[in-house]
Protein backbone atom coordinates (compact mmCIF):
# COMPACT_ATOMS: atom_id res chain seq x y z
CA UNK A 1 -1.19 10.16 -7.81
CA UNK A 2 -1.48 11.50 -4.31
CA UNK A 3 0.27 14.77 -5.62
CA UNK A 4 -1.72 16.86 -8.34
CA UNK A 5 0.62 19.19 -11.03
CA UNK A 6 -0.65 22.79 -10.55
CA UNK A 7 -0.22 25.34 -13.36
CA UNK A 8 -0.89 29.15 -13.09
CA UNK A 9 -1.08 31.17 -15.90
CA UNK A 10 1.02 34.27 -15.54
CA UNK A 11 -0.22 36.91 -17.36
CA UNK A 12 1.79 39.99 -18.64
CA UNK A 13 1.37 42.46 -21.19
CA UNK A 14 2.62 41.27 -24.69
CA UNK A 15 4.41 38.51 -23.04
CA UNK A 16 7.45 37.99 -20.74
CA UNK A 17 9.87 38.07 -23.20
CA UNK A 18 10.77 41.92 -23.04
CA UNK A 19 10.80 42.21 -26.64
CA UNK A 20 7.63 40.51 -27.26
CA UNK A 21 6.27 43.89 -28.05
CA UNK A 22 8.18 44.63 -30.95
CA UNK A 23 6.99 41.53 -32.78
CA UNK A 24 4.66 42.16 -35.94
CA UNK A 25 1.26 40.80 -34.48
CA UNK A 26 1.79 42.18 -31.31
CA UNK A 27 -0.44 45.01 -30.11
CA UNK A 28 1.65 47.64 -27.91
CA UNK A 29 -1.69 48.29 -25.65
CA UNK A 30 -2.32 45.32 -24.59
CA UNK A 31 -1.20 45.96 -20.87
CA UNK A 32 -4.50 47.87 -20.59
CA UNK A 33 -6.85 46.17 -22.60
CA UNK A 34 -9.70 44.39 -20.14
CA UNK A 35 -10.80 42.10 -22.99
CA UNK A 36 -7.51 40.98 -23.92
CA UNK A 37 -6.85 39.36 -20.47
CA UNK A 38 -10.36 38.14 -20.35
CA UNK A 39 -9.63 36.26 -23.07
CA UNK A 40 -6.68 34.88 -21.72
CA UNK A 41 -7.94 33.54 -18.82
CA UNK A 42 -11.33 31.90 -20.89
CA UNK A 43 -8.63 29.63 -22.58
CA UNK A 44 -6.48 28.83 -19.44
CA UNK A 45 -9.64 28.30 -17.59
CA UNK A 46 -10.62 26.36 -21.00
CA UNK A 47 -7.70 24.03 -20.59
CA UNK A 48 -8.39 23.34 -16.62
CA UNK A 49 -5.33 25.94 -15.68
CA UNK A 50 -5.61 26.19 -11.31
CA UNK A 51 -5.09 30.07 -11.86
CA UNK A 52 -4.37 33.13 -13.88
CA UNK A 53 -1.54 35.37 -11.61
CA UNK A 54 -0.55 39.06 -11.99
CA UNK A 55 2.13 40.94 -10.53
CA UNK A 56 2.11 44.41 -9.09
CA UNK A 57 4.10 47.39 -7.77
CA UNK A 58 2.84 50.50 -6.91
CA UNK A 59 5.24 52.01 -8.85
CA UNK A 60 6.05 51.94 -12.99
CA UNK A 61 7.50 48.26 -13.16
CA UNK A 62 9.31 48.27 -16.46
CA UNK A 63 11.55 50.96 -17.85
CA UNK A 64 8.78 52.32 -20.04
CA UNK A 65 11.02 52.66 -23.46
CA UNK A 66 11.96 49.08 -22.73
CA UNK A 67 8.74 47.80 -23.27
CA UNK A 68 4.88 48.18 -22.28
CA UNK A 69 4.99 49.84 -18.70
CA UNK A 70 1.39 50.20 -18.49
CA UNK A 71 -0.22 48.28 -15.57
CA UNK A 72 -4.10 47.80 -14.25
CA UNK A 73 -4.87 47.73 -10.65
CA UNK A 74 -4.64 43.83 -10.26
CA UNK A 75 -7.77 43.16 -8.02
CA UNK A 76 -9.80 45.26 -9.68
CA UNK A 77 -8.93 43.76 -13.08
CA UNK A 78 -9.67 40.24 -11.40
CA UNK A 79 -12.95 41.15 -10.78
CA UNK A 80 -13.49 41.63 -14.57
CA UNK A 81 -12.16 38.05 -14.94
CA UNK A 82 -13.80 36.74 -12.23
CA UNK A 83 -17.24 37.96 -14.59
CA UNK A 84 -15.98 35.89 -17.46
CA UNK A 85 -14.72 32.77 -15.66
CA UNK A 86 -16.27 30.25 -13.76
CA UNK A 87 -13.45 28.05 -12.03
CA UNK A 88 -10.11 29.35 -12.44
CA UNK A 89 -8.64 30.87 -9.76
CA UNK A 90 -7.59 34.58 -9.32
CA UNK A 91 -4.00 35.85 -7.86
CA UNK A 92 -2.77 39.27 -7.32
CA UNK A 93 0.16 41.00 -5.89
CA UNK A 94 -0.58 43.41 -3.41
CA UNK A 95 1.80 45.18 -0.74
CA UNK A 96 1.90 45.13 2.86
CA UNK A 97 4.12 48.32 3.01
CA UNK A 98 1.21 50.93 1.11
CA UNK A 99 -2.15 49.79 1.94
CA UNK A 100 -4.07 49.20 5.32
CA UNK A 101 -4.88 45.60 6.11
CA UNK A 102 -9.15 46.70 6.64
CA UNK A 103 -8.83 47.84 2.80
CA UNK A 104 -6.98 45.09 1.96
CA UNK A 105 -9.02 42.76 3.31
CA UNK A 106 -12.01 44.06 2.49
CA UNK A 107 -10.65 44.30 -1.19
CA UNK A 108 -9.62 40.13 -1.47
CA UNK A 109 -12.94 39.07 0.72
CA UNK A 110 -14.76 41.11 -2.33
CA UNK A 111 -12.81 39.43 -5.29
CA UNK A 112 -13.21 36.18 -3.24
CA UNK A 113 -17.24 36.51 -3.11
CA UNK A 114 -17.77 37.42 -6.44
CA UNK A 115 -15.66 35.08 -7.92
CA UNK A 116 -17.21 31.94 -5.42
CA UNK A 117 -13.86 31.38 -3.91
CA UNK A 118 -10.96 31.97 -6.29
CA UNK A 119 -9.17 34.48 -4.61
CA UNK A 120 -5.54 34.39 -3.93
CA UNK A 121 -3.36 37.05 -2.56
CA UNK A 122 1.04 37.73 -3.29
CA UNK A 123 2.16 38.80 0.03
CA UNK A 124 4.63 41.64 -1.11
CA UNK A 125 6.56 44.21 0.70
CA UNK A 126 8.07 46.21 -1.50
CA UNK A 127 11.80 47.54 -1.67
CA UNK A 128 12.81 50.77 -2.72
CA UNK A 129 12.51 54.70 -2.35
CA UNK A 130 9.81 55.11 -5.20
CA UNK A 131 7.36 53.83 -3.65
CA UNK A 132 7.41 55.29 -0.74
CA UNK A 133 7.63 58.52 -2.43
CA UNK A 134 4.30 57.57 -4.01
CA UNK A 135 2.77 57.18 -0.67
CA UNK A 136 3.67 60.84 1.07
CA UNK A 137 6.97 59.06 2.59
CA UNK A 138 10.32 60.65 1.91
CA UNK A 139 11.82 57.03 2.57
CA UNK A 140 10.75 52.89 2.79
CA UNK A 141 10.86 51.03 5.48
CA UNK A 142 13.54 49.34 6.57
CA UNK A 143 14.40 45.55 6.10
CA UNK A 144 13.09 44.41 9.02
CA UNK A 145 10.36 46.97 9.57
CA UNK A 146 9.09 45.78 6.11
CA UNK A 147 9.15 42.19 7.41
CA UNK A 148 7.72 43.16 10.44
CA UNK A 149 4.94 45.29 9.74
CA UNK A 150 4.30 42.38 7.42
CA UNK A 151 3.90 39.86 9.64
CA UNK A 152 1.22 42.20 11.59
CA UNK A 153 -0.28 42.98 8.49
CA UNK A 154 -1.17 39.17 8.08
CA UNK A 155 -2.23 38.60 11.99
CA UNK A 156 -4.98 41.63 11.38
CA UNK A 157 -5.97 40.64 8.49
CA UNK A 158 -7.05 37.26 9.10
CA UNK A 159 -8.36 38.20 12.20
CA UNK A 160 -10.96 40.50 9.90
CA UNK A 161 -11.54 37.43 7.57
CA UNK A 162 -12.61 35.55 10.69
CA UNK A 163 -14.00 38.60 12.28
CA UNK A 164 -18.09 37.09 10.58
CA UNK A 165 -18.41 33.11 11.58
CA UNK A 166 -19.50 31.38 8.83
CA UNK A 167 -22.65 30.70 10.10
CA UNK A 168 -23.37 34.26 11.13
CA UNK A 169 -25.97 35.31 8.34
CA UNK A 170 -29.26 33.24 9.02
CA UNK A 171 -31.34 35.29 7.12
CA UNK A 172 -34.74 33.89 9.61
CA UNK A 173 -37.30 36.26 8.44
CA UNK A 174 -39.99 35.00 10.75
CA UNK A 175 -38.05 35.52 13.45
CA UNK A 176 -36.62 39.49 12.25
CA UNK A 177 -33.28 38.13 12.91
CA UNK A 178 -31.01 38.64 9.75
CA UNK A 179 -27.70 37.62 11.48
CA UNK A 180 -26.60 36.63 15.15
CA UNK A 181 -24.93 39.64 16.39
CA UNK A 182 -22.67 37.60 18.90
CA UNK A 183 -20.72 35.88 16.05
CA UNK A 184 -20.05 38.59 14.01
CA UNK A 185 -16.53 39.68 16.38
CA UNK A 186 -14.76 42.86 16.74
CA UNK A 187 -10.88 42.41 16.45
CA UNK A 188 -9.89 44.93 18.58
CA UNK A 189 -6.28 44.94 17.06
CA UNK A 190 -3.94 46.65 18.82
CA UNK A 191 -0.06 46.37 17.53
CA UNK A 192 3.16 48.64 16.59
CA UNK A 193 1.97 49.19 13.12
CA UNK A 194 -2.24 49.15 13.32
CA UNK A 195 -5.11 49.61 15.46
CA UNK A 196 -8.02 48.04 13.95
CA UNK A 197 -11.54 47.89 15.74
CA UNK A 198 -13.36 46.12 13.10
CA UNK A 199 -15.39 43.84 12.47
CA UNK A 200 -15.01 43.36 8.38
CA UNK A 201 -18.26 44.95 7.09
CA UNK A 202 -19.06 41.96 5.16
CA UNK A 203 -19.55 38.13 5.88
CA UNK A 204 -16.67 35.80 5.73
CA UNK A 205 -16.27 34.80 1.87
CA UNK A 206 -16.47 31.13 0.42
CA UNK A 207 -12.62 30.12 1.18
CA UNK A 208 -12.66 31.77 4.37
CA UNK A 209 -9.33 33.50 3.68
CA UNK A 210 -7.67 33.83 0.25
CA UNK A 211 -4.81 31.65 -0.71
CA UNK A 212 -1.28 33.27 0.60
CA UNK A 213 1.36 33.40 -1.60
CA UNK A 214 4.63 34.81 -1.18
CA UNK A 215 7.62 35.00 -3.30
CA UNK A 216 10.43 36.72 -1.55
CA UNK A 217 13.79 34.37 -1.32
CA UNK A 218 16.02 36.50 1.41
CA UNK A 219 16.46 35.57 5.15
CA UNK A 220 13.25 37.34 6.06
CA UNK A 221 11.41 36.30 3.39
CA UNK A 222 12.00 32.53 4.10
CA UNK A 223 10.95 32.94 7.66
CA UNK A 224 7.62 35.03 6.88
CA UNK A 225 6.65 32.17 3.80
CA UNK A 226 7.30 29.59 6.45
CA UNK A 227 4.64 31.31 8.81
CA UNK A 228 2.20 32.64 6.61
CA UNK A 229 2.33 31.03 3.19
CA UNK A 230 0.37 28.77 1.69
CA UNK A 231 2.13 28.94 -2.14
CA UNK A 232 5.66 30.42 -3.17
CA UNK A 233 6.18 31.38 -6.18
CA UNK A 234 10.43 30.88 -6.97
CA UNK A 235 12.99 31.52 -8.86
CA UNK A 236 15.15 28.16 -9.87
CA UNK A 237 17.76 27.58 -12.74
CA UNK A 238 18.26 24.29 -12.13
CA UNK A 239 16.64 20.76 -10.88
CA UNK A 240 19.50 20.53 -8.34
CA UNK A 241 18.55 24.39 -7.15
CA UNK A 242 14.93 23.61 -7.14
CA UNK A 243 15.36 20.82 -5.06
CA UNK A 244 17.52 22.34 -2.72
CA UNK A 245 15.01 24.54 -2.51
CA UNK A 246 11.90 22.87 -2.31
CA UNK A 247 13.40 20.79 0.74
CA UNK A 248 14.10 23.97 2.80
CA UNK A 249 10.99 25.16 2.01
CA UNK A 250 9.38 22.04 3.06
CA UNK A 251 11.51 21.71 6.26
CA UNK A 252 10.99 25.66 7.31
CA UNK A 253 6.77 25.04 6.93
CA UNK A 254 7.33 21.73 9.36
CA UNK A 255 9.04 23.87 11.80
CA UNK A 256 6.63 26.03 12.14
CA UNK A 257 4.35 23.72 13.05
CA UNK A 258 2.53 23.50 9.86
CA UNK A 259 1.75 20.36 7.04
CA UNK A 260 4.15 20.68 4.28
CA UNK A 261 2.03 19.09 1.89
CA UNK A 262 0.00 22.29 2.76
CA UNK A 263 2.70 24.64 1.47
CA UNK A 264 3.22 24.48 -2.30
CA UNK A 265 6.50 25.23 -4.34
CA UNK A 266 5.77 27.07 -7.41
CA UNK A 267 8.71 28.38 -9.78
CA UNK A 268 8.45 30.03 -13.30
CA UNK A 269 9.08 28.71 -16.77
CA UNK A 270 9.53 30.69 -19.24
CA UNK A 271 8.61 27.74 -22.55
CA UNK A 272 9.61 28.94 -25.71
CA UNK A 273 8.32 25.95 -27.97
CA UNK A 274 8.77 24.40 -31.03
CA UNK A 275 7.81 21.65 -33.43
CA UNK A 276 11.34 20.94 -33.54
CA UNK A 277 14.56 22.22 -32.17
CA UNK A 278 15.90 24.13 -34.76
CA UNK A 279 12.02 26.05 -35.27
CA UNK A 280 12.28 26.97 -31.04
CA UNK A 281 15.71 27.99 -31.26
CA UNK A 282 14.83 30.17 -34.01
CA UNK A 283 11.86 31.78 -32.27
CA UNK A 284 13.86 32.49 -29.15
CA UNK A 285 16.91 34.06 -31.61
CA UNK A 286 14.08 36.56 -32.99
CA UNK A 287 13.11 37.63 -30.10
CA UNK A 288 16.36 37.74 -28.69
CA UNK A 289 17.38 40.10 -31.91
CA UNK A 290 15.03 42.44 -30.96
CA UNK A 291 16.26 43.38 -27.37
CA UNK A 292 18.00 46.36 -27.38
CA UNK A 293 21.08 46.26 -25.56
CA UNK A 294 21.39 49.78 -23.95
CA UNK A 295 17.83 49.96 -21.89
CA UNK A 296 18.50 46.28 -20.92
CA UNK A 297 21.86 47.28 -19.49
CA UNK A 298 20.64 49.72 -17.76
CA UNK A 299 18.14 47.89 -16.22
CA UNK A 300 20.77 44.82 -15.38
CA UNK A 301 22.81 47.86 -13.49
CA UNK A 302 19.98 49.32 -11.53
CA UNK A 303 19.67 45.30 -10.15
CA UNK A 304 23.34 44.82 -9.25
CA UNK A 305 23.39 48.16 -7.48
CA UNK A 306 26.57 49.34 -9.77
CA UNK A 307 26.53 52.01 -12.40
CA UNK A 308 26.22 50.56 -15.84
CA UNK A 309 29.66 51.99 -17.22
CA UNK A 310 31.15 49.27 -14.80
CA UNK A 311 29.63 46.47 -17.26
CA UNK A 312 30.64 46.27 -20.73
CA UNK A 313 28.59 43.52 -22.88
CA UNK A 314 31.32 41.17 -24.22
CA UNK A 315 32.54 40.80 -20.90
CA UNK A 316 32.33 38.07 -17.38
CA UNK A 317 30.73 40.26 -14.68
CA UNK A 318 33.34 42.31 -12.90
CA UNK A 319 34.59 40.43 -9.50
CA UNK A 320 33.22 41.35 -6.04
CA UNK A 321 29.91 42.21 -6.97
CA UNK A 322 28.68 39.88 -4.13
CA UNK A 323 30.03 42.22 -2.02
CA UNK A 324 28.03 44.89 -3.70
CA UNK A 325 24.60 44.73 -1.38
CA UNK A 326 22.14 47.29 -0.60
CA UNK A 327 20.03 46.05 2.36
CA UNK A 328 17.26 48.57 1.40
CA UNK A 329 17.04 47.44 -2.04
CA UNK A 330 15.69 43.78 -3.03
CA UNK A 331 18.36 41.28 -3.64
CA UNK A 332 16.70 38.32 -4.47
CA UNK A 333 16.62 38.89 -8.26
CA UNK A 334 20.23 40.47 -7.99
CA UNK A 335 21.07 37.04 -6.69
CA UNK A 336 19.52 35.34 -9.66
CA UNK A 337 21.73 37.33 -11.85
CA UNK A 338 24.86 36.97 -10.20
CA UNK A 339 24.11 32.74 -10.41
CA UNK A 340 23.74 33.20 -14.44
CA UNK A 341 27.27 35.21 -13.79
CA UNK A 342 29.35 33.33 -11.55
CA UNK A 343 27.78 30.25 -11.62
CA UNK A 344 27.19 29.41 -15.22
CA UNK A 345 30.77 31.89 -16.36
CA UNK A 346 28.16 33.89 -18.55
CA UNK A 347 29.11 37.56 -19.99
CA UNK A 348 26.82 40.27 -19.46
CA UNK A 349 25.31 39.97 -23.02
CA UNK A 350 24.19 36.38 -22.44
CA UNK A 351 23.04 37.40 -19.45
CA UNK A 352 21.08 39.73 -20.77
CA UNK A 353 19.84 37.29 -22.81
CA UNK A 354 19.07 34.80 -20.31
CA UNK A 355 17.16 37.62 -18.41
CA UNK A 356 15.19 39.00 -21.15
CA UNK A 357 13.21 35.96 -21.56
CA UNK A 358 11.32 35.87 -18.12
CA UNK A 359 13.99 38.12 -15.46
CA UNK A 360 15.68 34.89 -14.59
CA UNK A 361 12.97 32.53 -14.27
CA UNK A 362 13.91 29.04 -16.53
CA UNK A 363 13.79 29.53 -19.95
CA UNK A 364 13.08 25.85 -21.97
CA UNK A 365 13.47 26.14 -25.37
CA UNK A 366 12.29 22.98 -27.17
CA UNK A 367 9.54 20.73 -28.44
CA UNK A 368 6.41 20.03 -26.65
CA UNK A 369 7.85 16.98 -25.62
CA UNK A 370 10.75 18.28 -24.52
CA UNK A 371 9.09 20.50 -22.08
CA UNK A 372 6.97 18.38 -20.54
CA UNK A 373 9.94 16.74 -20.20
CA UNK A 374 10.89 19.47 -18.01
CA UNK A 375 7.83 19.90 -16.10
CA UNK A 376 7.68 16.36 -15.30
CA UNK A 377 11.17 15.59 -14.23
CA UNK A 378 11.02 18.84 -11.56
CA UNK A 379 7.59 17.40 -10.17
CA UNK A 380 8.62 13.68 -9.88
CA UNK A 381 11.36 14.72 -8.81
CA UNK A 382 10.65 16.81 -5.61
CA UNK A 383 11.69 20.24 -7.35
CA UNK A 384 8.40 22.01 -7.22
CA UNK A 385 4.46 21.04 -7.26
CA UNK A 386 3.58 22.83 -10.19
CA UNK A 387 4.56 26.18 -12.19
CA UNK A 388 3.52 29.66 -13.13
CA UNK A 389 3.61 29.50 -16.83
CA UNK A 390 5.44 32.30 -18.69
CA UNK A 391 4.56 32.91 -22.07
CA UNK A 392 7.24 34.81 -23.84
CA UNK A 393 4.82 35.93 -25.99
CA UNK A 394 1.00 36.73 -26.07
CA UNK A 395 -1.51 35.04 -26.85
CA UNK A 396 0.16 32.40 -28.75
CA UNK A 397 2.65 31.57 -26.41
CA UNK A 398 -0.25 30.58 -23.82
CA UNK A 399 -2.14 29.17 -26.87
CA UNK A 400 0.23 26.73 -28.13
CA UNK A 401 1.44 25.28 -24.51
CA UNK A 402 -2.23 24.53 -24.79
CA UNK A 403 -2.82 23.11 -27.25
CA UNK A 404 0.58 21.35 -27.66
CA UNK A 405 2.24 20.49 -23.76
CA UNK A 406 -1.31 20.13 -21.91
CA UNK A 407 -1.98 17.48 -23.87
CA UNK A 408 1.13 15.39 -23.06
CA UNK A 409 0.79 16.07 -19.37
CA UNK A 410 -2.84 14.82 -19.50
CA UNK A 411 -1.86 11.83 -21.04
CA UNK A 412 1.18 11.26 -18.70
CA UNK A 413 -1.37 11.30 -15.72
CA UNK A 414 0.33 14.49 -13.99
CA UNK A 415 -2.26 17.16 -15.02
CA UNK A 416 -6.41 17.00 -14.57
CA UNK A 417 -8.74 16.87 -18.12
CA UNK A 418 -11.59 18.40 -15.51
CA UNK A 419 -12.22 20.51 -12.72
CA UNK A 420 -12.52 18.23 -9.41
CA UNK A 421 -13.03 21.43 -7.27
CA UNK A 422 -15.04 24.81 -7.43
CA UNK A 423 -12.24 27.19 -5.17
CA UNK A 424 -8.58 27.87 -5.60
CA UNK A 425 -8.05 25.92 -2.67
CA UNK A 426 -9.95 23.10 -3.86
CA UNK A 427 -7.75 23.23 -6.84
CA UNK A 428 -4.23 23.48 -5.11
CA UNK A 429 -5.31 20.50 -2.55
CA UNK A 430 -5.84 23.24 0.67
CA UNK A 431 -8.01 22.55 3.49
CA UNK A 432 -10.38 25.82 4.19
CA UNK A 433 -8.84 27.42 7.47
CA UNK A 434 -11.94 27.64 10.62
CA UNK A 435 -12.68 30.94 11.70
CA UNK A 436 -10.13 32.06 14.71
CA UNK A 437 -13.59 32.61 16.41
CA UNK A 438 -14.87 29.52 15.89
CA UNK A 439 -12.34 27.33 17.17
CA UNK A 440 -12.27 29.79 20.41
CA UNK A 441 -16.04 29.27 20.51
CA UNK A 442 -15.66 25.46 20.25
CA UNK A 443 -12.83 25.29 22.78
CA UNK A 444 -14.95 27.67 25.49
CA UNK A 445 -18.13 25.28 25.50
CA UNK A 446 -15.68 21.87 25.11
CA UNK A 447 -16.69 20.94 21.69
């Protein structure tokens, strides 16, 4: 096949399912337990997975008596992963709004060295007040300050990544001459947001940059994925929506001037499995039983931007609520909620439901069969190139898609029984991007 299924593992606590916690075998400290996600990532990397993935905020992500609201910095837990590993490549979120891009870069160029090219980076920006209360600011950015401080973020940064050719460092000991100093650059950066001198104090790292991913679904987001990103990780309910989707994506990365075969479509699936019907059903109903209504209402109210005495379980969602926006405030997951709403007629206890599984993402409840089913149908059929796998439930929900789906997808001829390539970019069919300073080199003495 000239298109190769890619599957990230996306690794969270107990599992995705917010109630996953409350589950006999589950351990509640599992959210800060190193060994627990090095283990995880042994037996994706064990089953020829293209990457583990974890998210981030810089703020507590989960109402904490909803479920485990503990979180490790995400790069530095990588590089305990990247120790245990070998191939399988290594994502985090970080944000463009509370960091610097020198510490930034300096951070992924790191994870990328020691881990021999496996670094991938979750452009975020990050909505809300919190944060920026977290981060001696009384208030975020705006929208489009976000966006565009963003954007400058990314132009700095790679220019750091490039800032060492890769031939640089020649290490000639006869000659006393360790690197040559006029291909090691400084940037010189100066923008709105940052005024970087550089050079990166390190040489440029096996991939050259990290693989950009970026999962925002607004306006803004949109335009900065079709600039910058090289993987977006989605929200879809539906092949028709992923489609949809996956064509506009494809069609924004083409005007832009880039190959779309160079931008990758990644939703979530949430796969709650079964060796029949009736036994996946069942496991999603227990885990279902054990959400408790209240915390997830409030958290479905701090999403809509309403108070949570305007929604009352039993019932539709109240009309309007598309009017309802906050521009300050992400509205991409909002959106997700009000498609369950209005577009499938669900009340706000199914909802809750539907979102307690994976926050919207598609939940598949079935056989193995059944979901590679799935997987196969939204691949063929031009809905995404691959997925971040969800486990609803930890370990055994990553175990058993395993042992039980890889299989079928091997056998089908959609997912690899080896490692072809050594980097994440290798493994996601990217070509490695030329130093900006290379290609100005090249184009000054007419190669």
């Amino acid at each position: 096949m000239s298109r190769s299924l890619i599957l990230n593992a996306f690794l969270m606590t107990t599992g995705h399912h917010e109630a996953s916690w409350r589950l006999p075998h589950s351990s509640v400290n599992t959210g800060t337990d190193v060994a627990h996600y090095q283990r995880l990532a042994q037996l994706a990397e064990a089953a020829k997975f293209d990457a583990v993935f974890f998210a981030d905020s810089p703020v507590v992500q989960a109402p904490p008596a909803q479920r485990p609201a503990g979180a490790l910095d995400p790069i530095l837990l990588l590089t305990a992963l990247a120790t245990v590993t070998k191939k399988i490549g290594l994502i985090a979120t970080a944000s463009t709004s509370y960091n610097d891009p020198y510490n930034l870069a300096r951070e992924f160029a790191t994870l990328d060295t020691i881990s021999n090219g496996r670094a991938g980076w979750n452009v975020v920006t990050t909505a809300g007040d919190a944060a920026a209360k977290n981060f001696s600011q009384y208030r975020q950015f705006d929208s489009t300050q976000r966006y565009s401080r963003a954007d400058e973020f990314l132009t700095a940064a790679v220019k750091l990544w490039d800032s060492w050719e890769d031939d640089a460092p020649v290490g000639d000991k006869q000659a006393g001459l360790w690197a040559v100093p006029e291909k090691i650059h400084r940037i010189n950066h100066e923008g709105e947001y940052f005024q970087i001198e550089g050079p990166l104090n390190l040489p440029r790292s096996p991939q050259g940059r990290p693989v950009i991913i970026q999962a925002g679904a607004s306006p803004a987001g949109k335009n900065f994925a079709a600039k910058w990103a090289e993987a977006i990780f989605a929200v879809q309910q539906s092949l028709t929506q992923g489609q949809a989707f996956y064509a506009e994506v494809k069609t924004r990365a083409a005007a832009a001037g880039r190959d779309p075969e160079q931008v990758k479509v990644l939703p979530g699936i949430v796969p709650i499995i079964g060796s029949t019907d009736r036994e996946a059903s069942a496991l999603a109903d227990e885990l279902d039983s054990l959400i408790l209504p209240e915390h997830a209402l409030a958290n479905l109210a701090l999403q809509l931007h309403v108070a949570p005495s305007e929604l009352a379980l039993d019932s539709k969602l109240p009309a309007g609520l598309e009017h309802v926006v906050d521009a300050e405030k992400s509205t991409s997951r909002r959106d997700v909620i009000l498609k369950l709403g209005y577009g499938r007629d669900l009340t706000v206890r199914q909802i809750l439901r539907e979102l307690g599984s994976g926050r919207g993402h598609q939940t598949v409840i079935g056989t193995p069969e059944q979901i590679a089913d799935y997987i196969e149908e939204s691949f063929t059929g031009r809905a995404a190139d691959g997925f971040n796998i969800m486990p609803p439930v930890l370990p055994s929900g990553l175990e058993t898609f395993i042992e039980q789906v890889v299989p079928i997808l091997q056998r089908r001829g959609l997912f690899r029984t080896e490692y072809i390539a050594e980097t994440l970019r290798g493994h996601y069919g990217l070509s490695r991007p030329q130093s900006i300073y290379s290609e100005a080199r090249e184009k000054l003495v007419g190669v």
